[in-house]
Protein backbone atom coordinates (compact mmCIF):
# COMPACT_ATOMS: atom_id res chain seq x y z
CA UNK A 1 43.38 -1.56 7.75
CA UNK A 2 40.15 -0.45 9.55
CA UNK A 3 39.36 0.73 13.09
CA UNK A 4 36.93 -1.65 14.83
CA UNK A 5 34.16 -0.56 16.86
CA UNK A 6 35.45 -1.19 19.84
CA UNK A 7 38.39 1.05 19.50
CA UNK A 8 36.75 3.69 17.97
CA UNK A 9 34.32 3.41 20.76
CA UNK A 10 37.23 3.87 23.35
CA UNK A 11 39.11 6.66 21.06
CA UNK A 12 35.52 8.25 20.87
CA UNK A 13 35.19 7.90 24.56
CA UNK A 14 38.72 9.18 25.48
CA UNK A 15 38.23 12.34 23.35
CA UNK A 16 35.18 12.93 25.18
CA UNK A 17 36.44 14.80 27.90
CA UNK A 18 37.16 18.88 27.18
CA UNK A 19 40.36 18.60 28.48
CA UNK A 20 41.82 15.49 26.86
CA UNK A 21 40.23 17.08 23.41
CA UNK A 22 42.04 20.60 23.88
CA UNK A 23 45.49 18.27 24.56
CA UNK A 24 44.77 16.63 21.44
CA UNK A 25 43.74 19.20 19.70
CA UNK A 26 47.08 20.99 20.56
CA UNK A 27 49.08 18.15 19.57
CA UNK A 28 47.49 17.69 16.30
CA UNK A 29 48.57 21.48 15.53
CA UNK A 30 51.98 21.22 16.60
CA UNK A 31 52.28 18.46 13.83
CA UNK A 32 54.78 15.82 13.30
CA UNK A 33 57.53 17.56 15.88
CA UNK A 34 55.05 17.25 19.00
CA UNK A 35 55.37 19.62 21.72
CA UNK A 36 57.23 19.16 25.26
CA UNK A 37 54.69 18.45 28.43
CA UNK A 38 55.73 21.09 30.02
CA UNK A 39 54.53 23.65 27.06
CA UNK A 40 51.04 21.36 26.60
CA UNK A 41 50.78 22.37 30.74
CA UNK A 42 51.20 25.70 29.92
CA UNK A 43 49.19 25.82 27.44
CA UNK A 44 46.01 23.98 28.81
CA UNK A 45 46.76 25.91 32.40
CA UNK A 46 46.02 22.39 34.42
CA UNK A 47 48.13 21.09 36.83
CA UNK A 48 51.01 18.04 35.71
CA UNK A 49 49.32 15.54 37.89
CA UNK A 50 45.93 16.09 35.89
CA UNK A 51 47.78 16.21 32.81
CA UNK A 52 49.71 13.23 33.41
CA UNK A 53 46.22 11.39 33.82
CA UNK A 54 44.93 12.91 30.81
CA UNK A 55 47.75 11.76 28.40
CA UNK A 56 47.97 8.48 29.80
CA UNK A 57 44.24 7.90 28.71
CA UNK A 58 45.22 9.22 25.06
CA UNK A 59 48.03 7.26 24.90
CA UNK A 60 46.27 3.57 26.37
CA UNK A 61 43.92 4.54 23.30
CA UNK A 62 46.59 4.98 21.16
CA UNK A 63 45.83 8.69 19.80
CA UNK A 64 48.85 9.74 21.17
CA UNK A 65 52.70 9.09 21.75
CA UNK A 66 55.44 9.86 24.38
CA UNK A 67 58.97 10.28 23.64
CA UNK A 68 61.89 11.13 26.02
CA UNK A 69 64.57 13.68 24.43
CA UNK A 70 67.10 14.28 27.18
CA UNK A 71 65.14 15.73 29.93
CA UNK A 72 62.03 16.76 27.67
CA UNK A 73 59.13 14.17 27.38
CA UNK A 74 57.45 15.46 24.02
CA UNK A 75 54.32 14.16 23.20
CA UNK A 76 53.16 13.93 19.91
CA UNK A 77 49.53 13.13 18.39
CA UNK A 78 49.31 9.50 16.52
CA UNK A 79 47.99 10.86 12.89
CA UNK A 80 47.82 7.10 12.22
CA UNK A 81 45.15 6.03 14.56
CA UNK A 82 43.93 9.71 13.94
CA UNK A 83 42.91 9.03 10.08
CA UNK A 84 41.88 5.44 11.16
CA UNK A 85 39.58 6.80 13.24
CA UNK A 86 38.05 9.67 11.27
CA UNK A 87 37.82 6.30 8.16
CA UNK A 88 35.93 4.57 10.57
CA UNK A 89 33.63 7.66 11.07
CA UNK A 90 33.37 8.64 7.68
CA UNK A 91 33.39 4.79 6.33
CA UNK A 92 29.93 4.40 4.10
CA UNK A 93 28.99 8.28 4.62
CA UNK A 94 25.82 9.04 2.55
CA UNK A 95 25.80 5.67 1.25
CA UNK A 96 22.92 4.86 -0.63
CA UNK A 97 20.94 8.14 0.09
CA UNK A 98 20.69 11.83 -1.06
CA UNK A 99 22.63 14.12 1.72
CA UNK A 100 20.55 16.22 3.47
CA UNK A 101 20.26 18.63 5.73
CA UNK A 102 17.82 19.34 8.55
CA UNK A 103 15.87 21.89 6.78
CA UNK A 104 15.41 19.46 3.89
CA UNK A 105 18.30 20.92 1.87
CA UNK A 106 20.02 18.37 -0.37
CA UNK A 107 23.56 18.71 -0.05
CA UNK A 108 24.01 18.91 3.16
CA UNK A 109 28.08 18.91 3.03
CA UNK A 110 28.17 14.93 3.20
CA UNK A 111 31.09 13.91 1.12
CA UNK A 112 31.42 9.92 0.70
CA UNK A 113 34.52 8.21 0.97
């Protein structure tokens, strides 16, 4: 399966914003387990109202999920959409021409799919 423009465009867009990135970011390190809302507050130092907003935009994108355990909401980054969306980036990379950097360097770390 393959990400479409249009929702990469929106994941793109949604990942945009410094703060929604960081939250992201976060999530993606704390792996499979996710981390509590309360602890991704902490951590980004914002208050829950703004971080409500924030992971409500992620999540309508799909990039990441909520899940109630008793009185914990732990969030957790979608590593699905995640890779579907780093395919669609990567999809064709260097196709049909020599990698190169800006200097004129060949091999300019493009690896193709």
């Amino acid at each position: 399966m393959l990400m479409d423009t249009d929702q990469a465009a929106l994941c793109m867009e949604a990942l945009g914003n410094a703060t929604r990135l960081a939250a992201f970011r976060l999530l993606v390190e704390a792996g499979p387990d996710g981390m509590p809302v309360g602890t991704l507050q902490e951590r980004l130092a914002i208050p829950a109202s703004t971080l409500s907003h924030h992971l409500t935009r992620l999540m309508r994108v799909g990039l990441l999920t909520q899940e109630r355990q008793s009185r914990q909401l732990i969030c957790r980054a979608n590593y699905r959409t995640m890779d579907l969306l780093i395919g669609f980036l990567t999809k064709n990379c260097c196709a049909g021409t020599e990698a190169k950097s800006a200097d004129g360097d060949t091999d300019a770390g493009c690896v193709p799919a």
